[in-house]
C-alpha atoms as a PDB file:
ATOM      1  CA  UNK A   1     -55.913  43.890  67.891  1.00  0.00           C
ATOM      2  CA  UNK A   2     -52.104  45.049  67.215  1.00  0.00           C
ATOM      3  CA  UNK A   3     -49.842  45.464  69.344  1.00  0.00           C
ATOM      4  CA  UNK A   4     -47.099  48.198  70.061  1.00  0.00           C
ATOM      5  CA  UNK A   5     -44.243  47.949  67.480  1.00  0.00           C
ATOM      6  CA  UNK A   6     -46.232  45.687  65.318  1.00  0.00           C
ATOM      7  CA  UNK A   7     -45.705  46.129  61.341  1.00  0.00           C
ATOM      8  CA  UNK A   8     -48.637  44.795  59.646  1.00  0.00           C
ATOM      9  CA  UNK A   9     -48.677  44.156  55.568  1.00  0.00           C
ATOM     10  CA  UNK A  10     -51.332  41.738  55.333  1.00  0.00           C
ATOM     11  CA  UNK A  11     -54.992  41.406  56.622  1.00  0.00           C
ATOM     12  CA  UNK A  12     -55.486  40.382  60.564  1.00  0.00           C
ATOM     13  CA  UNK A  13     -58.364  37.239  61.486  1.00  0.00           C
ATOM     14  CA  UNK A  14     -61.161  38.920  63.999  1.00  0.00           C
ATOM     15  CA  UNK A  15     -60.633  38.488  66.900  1.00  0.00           C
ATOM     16  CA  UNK A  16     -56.403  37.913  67.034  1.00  0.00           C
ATOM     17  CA  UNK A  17     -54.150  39.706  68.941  1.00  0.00           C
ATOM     18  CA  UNK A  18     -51.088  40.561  66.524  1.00  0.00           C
ATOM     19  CA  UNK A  19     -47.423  41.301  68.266  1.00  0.00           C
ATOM     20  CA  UNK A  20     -43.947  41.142  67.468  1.00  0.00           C
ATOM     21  CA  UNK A  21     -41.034  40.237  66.419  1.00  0.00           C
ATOM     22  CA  UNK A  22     -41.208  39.260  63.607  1.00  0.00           C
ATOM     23  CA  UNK A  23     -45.309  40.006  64.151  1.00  0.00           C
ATOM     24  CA  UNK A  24     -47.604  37.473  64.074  1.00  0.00           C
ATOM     25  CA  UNK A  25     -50.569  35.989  65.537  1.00  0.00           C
ATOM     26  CA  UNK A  26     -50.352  35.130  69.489  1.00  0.00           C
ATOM     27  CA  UNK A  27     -53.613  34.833  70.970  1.00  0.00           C
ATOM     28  CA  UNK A  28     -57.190  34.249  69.964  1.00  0.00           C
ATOM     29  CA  UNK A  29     -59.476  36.603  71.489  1.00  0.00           C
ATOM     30  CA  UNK A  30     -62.431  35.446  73.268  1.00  0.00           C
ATOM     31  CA  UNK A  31     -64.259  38.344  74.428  1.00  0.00           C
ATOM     32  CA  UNK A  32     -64.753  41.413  73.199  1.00  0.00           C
ATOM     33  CA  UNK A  33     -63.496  44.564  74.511  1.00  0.00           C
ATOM     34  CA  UNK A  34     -65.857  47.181  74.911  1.00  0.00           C
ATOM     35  CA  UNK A  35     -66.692  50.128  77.525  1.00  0.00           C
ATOM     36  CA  UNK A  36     -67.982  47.759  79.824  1.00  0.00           C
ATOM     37  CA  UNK A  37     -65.733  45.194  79.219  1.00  0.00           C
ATOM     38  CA  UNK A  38     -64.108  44.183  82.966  1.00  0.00           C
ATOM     39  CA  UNK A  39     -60.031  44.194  81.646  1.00  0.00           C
ATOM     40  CA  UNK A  40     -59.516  41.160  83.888  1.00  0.00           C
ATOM     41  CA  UNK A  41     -62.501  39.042  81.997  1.00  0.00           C
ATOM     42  CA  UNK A  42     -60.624  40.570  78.801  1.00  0.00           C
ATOM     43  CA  UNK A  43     -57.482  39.019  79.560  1.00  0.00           C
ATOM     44  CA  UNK A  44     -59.248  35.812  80.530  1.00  0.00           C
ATOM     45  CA  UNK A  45     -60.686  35.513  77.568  1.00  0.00           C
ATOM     46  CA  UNK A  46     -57.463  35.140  75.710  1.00  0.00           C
ATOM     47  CA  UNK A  47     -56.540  32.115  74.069  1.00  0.00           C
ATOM     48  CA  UNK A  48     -52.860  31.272  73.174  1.00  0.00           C
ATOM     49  CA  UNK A  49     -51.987  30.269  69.692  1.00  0.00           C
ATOM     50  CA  UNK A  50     -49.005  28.027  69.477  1.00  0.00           C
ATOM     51  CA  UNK A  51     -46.926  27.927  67.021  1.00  0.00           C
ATOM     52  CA  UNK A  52     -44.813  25.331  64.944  1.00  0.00           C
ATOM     53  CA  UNK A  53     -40.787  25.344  65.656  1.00  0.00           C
ATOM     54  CA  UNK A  54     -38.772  27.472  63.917  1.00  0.00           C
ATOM     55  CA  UNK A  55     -35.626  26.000  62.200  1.00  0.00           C
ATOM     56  CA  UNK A  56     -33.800  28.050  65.481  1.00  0.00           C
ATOM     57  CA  UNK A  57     -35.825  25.951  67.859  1.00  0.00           C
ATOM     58  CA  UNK A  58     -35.297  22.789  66.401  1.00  0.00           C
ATOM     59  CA  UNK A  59     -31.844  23.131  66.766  1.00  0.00           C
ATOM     60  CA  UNK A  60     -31.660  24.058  70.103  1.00  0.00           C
END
């Protein structure tokens, strides 16, 4: 999944939400969203995916 704004150049895992800036992977996605998909199990379902610190976090 990609969201809004997004600029993708290279392939996307299954199941990973993309967003930006710069875009990048965010959140794993645990269930699938389909017609009868309830949004709030949807939203439950997602996983975060941390991240290392940039050079501008290390700094702070």
């Amino acid at each position: 999944m990609v969201a809004a704004g997004a600029v993708i150049t290279r392939s996307v895992p299954a199941r990973t939400l993309v967003a930006p800036p710069p875009s990048r992977p965010v959140a794993r996605l645990n269930v699938p969203l389909g017609l009868t998909t309830q949004i709030e199990d949807f939203l439950a379902g997602m996983e975060p995916i941390s991240r290392p610190l940039g050079a501008r976090e290390k700094a702070k």
